[in-house]
C-alpha atoms as a PDB file:
ATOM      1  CA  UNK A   1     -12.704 -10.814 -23.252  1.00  0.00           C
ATOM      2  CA  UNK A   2      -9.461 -11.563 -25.325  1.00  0.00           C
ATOM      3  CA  UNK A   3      -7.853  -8.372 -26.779  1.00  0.00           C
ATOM      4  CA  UNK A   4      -7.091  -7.985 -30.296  1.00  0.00           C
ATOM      5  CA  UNK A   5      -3.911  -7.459 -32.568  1.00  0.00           C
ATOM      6  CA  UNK A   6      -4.087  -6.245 -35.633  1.00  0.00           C
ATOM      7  CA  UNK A   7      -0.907  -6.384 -37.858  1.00  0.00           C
ATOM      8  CA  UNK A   8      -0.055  -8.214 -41.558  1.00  0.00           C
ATOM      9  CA  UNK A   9       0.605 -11.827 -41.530  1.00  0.00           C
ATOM     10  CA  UNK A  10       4.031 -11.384 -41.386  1.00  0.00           C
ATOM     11  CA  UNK A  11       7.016 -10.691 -38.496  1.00  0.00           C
ATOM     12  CA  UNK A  12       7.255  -7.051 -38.958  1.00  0.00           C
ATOM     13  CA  UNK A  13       6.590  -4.402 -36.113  1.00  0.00           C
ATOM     14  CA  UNK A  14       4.086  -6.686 -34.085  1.00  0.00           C
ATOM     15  CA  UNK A  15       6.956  -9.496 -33.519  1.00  0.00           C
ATOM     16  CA  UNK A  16       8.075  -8.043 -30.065  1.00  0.00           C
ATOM     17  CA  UNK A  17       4.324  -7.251 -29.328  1.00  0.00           C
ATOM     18  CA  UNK A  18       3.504 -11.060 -29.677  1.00  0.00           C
ATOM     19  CA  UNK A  19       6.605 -12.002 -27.428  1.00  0.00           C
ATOM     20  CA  UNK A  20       5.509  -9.628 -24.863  1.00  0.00           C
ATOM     21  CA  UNK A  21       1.764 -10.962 -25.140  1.00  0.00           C
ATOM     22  CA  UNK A  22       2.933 -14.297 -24.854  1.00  0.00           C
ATOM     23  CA  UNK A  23       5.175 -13.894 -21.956  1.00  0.00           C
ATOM     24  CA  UNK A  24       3.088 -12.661 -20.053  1.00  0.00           C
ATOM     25  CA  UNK A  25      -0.011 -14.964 -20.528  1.00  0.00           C
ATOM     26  CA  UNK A  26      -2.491 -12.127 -22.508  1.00  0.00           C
ATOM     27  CA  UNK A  27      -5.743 -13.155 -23.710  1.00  0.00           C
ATOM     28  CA  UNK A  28      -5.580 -12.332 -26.718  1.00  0.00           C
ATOM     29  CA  UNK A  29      -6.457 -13.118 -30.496  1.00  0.00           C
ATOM     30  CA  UNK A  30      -5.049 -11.924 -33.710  1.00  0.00           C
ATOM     31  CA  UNK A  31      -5.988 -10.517 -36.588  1.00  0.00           C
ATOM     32  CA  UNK A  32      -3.807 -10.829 -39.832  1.00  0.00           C
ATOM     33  CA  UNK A  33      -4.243  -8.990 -42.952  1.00  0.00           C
ATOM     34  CA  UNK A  34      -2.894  -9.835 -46.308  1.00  0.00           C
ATOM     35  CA  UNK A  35      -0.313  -7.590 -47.645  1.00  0.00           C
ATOM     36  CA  UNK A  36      -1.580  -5.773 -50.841  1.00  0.00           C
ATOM     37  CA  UNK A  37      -5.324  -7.212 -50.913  1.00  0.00           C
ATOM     38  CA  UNK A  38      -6.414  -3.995 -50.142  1.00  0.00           C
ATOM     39  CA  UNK A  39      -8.478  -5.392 -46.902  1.00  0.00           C
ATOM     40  CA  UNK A  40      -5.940  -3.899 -44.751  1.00  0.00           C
ATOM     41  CA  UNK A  41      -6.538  -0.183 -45.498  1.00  0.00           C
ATOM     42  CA  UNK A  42     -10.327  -0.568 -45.311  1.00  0.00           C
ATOM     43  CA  UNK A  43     -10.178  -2.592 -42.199  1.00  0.00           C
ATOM     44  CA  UNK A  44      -8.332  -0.563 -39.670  1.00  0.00           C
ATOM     45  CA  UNK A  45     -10.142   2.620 -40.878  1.00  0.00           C
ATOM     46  CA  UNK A  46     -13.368   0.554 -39.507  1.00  0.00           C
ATOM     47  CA  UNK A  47     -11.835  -0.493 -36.580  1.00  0.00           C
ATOM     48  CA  UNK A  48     -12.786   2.957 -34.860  1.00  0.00           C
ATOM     49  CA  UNK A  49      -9.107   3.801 -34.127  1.00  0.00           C
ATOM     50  CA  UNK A  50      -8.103   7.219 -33.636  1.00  0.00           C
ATOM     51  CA  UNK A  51      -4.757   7.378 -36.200  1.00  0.00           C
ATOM     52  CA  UNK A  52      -5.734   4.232 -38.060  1.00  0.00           C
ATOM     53  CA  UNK A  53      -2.286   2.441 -38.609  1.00  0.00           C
ATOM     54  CA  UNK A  54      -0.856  -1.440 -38.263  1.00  0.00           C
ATOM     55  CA  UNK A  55      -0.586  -2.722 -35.920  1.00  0.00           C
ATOM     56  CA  UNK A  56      -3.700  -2.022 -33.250  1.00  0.00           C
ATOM     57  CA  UNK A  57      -4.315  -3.135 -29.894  1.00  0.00           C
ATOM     58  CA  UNK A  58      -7.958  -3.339 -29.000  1.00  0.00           C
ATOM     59  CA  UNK A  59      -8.536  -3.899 -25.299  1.00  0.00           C
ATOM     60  CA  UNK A  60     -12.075  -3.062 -24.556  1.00  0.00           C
ATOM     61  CA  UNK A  61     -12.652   0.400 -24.587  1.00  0.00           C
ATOM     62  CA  UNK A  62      -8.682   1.371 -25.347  1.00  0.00           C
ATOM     63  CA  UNK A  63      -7.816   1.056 -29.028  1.00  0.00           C
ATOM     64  CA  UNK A  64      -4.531   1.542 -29.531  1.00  0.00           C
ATOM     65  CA  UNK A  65      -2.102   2.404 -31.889  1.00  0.00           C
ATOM     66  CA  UNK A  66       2.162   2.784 -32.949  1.00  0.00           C
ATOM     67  CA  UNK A  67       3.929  -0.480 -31.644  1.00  0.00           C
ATOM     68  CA  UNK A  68       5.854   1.425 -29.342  1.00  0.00           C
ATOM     69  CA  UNK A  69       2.622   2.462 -27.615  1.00  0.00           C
ATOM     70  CA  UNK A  70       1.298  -1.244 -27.458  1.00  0.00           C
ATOM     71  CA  UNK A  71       4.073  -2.583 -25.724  1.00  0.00           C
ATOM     72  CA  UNK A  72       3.975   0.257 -23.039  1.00  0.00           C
ATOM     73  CA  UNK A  73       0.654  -0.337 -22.354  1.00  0.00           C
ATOM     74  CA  UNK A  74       1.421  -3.990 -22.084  1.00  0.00           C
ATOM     75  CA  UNK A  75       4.221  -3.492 -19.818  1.00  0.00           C
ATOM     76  CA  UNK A  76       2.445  -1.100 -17.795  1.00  0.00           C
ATOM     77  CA  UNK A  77      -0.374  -3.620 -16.884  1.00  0.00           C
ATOM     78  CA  UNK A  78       2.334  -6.466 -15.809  1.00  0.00           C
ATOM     79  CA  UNK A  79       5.263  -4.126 -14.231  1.00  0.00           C
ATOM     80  CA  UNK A  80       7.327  -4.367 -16.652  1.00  0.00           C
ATOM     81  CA  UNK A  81       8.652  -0.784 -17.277  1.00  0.00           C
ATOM     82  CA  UNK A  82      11.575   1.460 -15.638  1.00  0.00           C
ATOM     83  CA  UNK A  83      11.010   2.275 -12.112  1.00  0.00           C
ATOM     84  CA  UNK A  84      13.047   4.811 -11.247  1.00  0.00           C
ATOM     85  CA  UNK A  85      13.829   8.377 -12.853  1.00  0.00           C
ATOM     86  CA  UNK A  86      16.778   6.680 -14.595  1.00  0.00           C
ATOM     87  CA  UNK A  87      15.889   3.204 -15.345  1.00  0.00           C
ATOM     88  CA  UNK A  88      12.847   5.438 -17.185  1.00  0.00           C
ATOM     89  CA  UNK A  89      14.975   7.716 -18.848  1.00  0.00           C
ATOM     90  CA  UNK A  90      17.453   4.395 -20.150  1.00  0.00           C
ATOM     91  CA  UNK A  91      14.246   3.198 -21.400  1.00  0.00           C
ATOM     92  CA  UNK A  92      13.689   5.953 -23.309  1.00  0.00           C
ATOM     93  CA  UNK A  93      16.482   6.232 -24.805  1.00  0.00           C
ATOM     94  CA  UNK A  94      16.517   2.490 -25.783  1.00  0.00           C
ATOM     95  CA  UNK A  95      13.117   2.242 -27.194  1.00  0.00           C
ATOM     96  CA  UNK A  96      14.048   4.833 -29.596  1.00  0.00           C
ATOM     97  CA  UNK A  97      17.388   4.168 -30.521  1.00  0.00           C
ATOM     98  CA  UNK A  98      16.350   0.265 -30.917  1.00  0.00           C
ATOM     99  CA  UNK A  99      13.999   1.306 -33.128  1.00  0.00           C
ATOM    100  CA  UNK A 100      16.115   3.324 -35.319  1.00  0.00           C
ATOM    101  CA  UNK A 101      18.202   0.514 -35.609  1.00  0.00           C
ATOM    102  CA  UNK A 102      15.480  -1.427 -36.435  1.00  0.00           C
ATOM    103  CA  UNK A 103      14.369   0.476 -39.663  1.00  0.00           C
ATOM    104  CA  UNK A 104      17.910   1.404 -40.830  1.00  0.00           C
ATOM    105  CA  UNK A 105      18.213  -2.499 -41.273  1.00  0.00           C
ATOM    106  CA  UNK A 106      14.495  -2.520 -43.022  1.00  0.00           C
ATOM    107  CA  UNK A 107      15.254   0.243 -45.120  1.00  0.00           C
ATOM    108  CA  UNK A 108      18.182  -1.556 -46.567  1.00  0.00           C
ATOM    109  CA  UNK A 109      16.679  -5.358 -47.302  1.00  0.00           C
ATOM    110  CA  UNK A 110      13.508  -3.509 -48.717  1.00  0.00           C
ATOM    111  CA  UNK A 111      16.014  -0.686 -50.897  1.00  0.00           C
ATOM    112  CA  UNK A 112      16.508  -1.172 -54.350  1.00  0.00           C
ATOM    113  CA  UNK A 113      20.544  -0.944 -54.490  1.00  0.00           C
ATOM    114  CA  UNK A 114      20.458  -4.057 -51.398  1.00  0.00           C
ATOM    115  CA  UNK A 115      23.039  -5.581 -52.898  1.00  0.00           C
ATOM    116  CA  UNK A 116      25.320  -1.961 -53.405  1.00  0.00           C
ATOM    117  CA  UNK A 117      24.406  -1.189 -49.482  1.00  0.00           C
ATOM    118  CA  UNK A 118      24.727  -3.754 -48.235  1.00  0.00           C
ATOM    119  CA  UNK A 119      28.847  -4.080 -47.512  1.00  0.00           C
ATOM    120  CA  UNK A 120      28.132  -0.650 -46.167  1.00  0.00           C
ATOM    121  CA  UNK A 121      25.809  -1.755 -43.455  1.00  0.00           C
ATOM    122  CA  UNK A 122      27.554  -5.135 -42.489  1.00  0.00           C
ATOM    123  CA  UNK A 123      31.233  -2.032 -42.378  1.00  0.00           C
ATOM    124  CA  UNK A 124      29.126  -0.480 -39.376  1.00  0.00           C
ATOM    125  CA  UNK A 125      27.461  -3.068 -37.481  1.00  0.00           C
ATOM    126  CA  UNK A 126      29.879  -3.583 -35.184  1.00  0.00           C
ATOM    127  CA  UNK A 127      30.156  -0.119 -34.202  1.00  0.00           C
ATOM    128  CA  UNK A 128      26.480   0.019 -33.547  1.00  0.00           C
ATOM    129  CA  UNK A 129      26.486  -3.734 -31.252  1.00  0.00           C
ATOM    130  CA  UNK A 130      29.406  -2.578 -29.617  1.00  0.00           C
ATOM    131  CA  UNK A 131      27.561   0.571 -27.939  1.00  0.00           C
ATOM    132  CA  UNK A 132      24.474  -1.910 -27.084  1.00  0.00           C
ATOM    133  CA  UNK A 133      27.371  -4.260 -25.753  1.00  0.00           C
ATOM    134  CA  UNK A 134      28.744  -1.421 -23.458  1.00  0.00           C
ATOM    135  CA  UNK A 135      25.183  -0.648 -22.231  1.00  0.00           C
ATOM    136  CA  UNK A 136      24.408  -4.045 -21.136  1.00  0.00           C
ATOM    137  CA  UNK A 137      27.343  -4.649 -19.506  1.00  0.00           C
ATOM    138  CA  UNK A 138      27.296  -7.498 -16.861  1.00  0.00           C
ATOM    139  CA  UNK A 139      23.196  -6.787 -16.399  1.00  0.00           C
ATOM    140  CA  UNK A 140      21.362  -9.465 -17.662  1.00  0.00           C
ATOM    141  CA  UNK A 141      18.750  -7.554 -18.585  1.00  0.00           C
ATOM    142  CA  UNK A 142      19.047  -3.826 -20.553  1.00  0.00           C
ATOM    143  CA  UNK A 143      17.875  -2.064 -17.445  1.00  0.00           C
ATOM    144  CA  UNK A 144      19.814  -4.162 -14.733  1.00  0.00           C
ATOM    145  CA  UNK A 145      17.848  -7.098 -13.011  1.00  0.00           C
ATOM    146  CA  UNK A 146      14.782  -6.795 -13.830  1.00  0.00           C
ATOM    147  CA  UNK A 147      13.292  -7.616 -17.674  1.00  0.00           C
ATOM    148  CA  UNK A 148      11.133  -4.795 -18.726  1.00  0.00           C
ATOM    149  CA  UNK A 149       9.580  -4.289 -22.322  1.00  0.00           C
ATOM    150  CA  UNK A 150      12.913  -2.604 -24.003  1.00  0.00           C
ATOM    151  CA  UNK A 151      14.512  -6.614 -24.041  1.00  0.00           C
ATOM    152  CA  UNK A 152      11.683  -7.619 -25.793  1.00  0.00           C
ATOM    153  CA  UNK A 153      12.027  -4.430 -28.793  1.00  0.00           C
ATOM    154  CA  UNK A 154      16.029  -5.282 -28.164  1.00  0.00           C
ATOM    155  CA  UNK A 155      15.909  -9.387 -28.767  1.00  0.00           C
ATOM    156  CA  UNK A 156      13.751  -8.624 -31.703  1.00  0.00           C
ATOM    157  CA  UNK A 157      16.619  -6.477 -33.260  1.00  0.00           C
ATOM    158  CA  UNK A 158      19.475  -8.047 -32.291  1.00  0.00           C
ATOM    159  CA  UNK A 159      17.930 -11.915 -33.570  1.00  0.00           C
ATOM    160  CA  UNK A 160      17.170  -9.903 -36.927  1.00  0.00           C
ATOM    161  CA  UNK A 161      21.312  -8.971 -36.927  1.00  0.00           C
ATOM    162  CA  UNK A 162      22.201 -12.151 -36.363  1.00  0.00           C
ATOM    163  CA  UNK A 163      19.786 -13.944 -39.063  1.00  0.00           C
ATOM    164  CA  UNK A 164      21.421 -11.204 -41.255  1.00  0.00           C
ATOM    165  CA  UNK A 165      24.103 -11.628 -40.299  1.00  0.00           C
ATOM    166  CA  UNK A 166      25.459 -14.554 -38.102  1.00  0.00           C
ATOM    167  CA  UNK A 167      28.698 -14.201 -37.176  1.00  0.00           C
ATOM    168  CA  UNK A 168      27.874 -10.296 -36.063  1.00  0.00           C
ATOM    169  CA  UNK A 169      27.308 -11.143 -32.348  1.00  0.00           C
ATOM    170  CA  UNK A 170      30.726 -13.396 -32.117  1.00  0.00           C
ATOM    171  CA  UNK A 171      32.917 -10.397 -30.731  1.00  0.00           C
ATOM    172  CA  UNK A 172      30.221  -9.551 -27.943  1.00  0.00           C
ATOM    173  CA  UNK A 173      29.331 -11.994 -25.787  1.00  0.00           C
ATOM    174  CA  UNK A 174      27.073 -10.668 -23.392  1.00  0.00           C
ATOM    175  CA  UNK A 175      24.394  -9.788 -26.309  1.00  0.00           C
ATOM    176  CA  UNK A 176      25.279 -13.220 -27.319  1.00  0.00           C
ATOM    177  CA  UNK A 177      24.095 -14.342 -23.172  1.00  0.00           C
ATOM    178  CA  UNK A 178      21.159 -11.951 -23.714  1.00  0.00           C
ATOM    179  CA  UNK A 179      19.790 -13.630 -26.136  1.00  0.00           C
ATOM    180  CA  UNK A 180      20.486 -17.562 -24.994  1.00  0.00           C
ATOM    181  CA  UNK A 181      19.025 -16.215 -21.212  1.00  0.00           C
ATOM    182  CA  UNK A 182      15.908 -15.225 -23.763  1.00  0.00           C
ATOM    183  CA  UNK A 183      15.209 -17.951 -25.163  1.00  0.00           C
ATOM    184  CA  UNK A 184      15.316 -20.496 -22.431  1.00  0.00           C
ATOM    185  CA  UNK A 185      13.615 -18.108 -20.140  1.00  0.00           C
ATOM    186  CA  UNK A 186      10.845 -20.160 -17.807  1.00  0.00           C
ATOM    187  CA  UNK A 187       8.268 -21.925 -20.109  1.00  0.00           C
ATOM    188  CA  UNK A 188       6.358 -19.262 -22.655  1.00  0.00           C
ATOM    189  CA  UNK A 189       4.833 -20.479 -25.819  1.00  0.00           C
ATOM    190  CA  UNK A 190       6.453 -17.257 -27.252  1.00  0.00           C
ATOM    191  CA  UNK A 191       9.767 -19.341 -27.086  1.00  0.00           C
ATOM    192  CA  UNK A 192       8.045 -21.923 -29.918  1.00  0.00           C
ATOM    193  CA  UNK A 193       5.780 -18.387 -32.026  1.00  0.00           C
ATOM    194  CA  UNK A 194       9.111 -16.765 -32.624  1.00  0.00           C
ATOM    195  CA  UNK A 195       9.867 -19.913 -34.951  1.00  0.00           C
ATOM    196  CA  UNK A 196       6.158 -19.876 -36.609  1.00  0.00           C
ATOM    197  CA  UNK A 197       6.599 -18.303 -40.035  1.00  0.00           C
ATOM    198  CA  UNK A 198       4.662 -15.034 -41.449  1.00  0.00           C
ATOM    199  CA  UNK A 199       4.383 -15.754 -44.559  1.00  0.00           C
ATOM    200  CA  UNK A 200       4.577 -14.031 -47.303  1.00  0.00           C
ATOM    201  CA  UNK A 201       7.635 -12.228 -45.841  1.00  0.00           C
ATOM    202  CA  UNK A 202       9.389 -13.871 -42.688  1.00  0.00           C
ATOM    203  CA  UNK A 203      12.475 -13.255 -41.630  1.00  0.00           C
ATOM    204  CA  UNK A 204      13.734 -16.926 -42.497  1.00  0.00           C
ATOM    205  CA  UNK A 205      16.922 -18.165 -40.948  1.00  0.00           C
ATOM    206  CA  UNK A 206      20.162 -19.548 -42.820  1.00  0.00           C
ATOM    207  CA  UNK A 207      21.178 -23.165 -42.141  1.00  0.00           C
ATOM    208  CA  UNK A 208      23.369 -21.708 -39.965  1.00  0.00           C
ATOM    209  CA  UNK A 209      20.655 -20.076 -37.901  1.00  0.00           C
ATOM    210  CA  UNK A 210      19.037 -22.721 -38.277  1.00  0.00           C
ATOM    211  CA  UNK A 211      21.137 -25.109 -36.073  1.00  0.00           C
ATOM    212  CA  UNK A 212      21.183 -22.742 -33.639  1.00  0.00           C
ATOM    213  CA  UNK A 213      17.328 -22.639 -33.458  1.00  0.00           C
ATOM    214  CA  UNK A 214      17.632 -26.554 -33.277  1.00  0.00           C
ATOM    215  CA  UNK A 215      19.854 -26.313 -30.277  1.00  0.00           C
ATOM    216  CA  UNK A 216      17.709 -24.190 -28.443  1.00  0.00           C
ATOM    217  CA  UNK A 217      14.497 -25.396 -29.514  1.00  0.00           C
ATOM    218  CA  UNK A 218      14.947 -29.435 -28.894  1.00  0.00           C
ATOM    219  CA  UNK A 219      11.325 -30.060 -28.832  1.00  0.00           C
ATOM    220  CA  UNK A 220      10.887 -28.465 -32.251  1.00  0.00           C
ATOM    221  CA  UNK A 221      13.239 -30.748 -34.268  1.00  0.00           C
ATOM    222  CA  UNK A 222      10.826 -31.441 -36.766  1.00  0.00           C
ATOM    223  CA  UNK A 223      10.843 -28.099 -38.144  1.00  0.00           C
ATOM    224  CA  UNK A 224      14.249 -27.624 -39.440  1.00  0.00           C
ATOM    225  CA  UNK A 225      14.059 -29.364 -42.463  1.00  0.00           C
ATOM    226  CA  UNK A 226      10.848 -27.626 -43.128  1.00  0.00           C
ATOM    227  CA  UNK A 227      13.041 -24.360 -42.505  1.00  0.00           C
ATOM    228  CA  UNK A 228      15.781 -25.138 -44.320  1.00  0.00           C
ATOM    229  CA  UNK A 229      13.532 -26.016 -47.039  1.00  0.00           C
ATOM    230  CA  UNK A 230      12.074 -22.314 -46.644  1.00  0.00           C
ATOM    231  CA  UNK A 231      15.378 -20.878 -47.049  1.00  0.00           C
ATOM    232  CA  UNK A 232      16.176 -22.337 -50.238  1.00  0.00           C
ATOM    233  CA  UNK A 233      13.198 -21.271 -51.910  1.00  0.00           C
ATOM    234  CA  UNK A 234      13.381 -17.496 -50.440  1.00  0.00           C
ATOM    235  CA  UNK A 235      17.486 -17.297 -50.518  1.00  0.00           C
ATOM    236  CA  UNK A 236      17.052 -15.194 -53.883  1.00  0.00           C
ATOM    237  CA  UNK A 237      14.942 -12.834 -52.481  1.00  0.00           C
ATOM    238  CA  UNK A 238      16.696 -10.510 -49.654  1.00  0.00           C
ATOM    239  CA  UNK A 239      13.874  -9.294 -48.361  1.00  0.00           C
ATOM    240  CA  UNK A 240      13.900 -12.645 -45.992  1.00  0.00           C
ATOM    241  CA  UNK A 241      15.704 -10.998 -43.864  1.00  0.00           C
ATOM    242  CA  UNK A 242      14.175  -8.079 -42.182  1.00  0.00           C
ATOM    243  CA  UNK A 243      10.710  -8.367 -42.277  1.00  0.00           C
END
């Protein structure tokens, strides 16, 4: 029996959950709610979860809940965690800091002074890549050679930092690698989701971004004018670029 993942039908918190799914071959179907329809609030309370919250991951008799959780119960079925004491305690410390990361940049695109805060933001996001950048090192993955489920939470970031902004990754390299090693990681259909939009907020790429994802994604040509398309009609609205 498939499991089932509840989030909105858009990237949000449940984007690295889908990679992770994807990658490594889930069963699985999702459910999507409609942001301010009301259906989300009254769904997930039915849904017999314990701290009803977006997203859920129902897996038979485990309902679970927090995307943090998900993915380490995801990982944890495939071996995809920390092994030893340290490689656990790196992980750790990545998941959380990630996700701080993660909702300083959502805090901004969905504040009211964006434009104001913004300069401030771009000021320190070197700063905050370069300490990821001296972490990763020459590993190719964040915990050394093996991929665990802290590159999935850390690709999702760092790809929102570089839609954001695009030039951001140009003075570090190796998070520049990290994310080319992947995307062209052995065949996934996760490769081709992390294009398909959420609407009604995606995080939808400049034309710059947009070559890029041409480069990469060669079989999926016929989507970039469709995105580029997208990104004139949402370049008004900031909050393209985090959610």
């Amino acid at each position: 029996m498939p499991m089932t993942l509840g989030y909105w039908n858009i990237r949000g918190l449940a984007h690295s959950i889908r990679l992770l799914l994807e990658y490594t071959g889930s069963s699985y179907e999702e459910k999507k709610y409609t942001m301010g329809d009301g259906n989300g609030t009254l769904v997930k309370n039915q849904a017999g979860l314990d701290f009803p919250n977006l997203p859920y991951l129902i897996d038979g008799t485990h309902k679970i809940t927090q995307s943090n959780a998900i993915l380490r119960y995801i990982a944890r079925k495939h071996n995809l965690c920390g092994e030893t004491e340290k490689e656990k305690i790196w992980e750790d410390i990545l998941e959380n800091q990630l996700m701080d990361n993660r909702m300083q940049l959502a805090r901004l695109c969905y504040d009211p002074d964006f434009e104001k805060l913004k300069p401030e933001y771009l000021e320190g996001l070197p700063e905050m890549l370069k300490l990821y950048s001296q972490f990763l090192g020459k590993q190719p993955w964040f915990l050394g050679d093996k991929i665990t489920f802290v590159d999935f939470i850390a690709y999702d970031v760092l790809e929102r930092n570089q839609v954001f902004e695009p030039s951001c990754l140009d003075a570090f390299p190796n998070l520049k690698d990290f994310i080319s090693r992947f995307e062209v990681m052995p065949l996934s259909s996760f490769l081709f989701m992390s294009l398909i939009p959420f609407p009604p907020l995606w995080c939808f790429p400049s034309p710059e971004a947009t070559q890029r994802i041409t480069r990469i994604y060669g079989h999926a040509r016929w989507l970039t004018p469709v995105i580029s398309a997208l990104w004139r009609l949402r370049q008004a609205d900031h909050l393209w670029s985090v959610v």
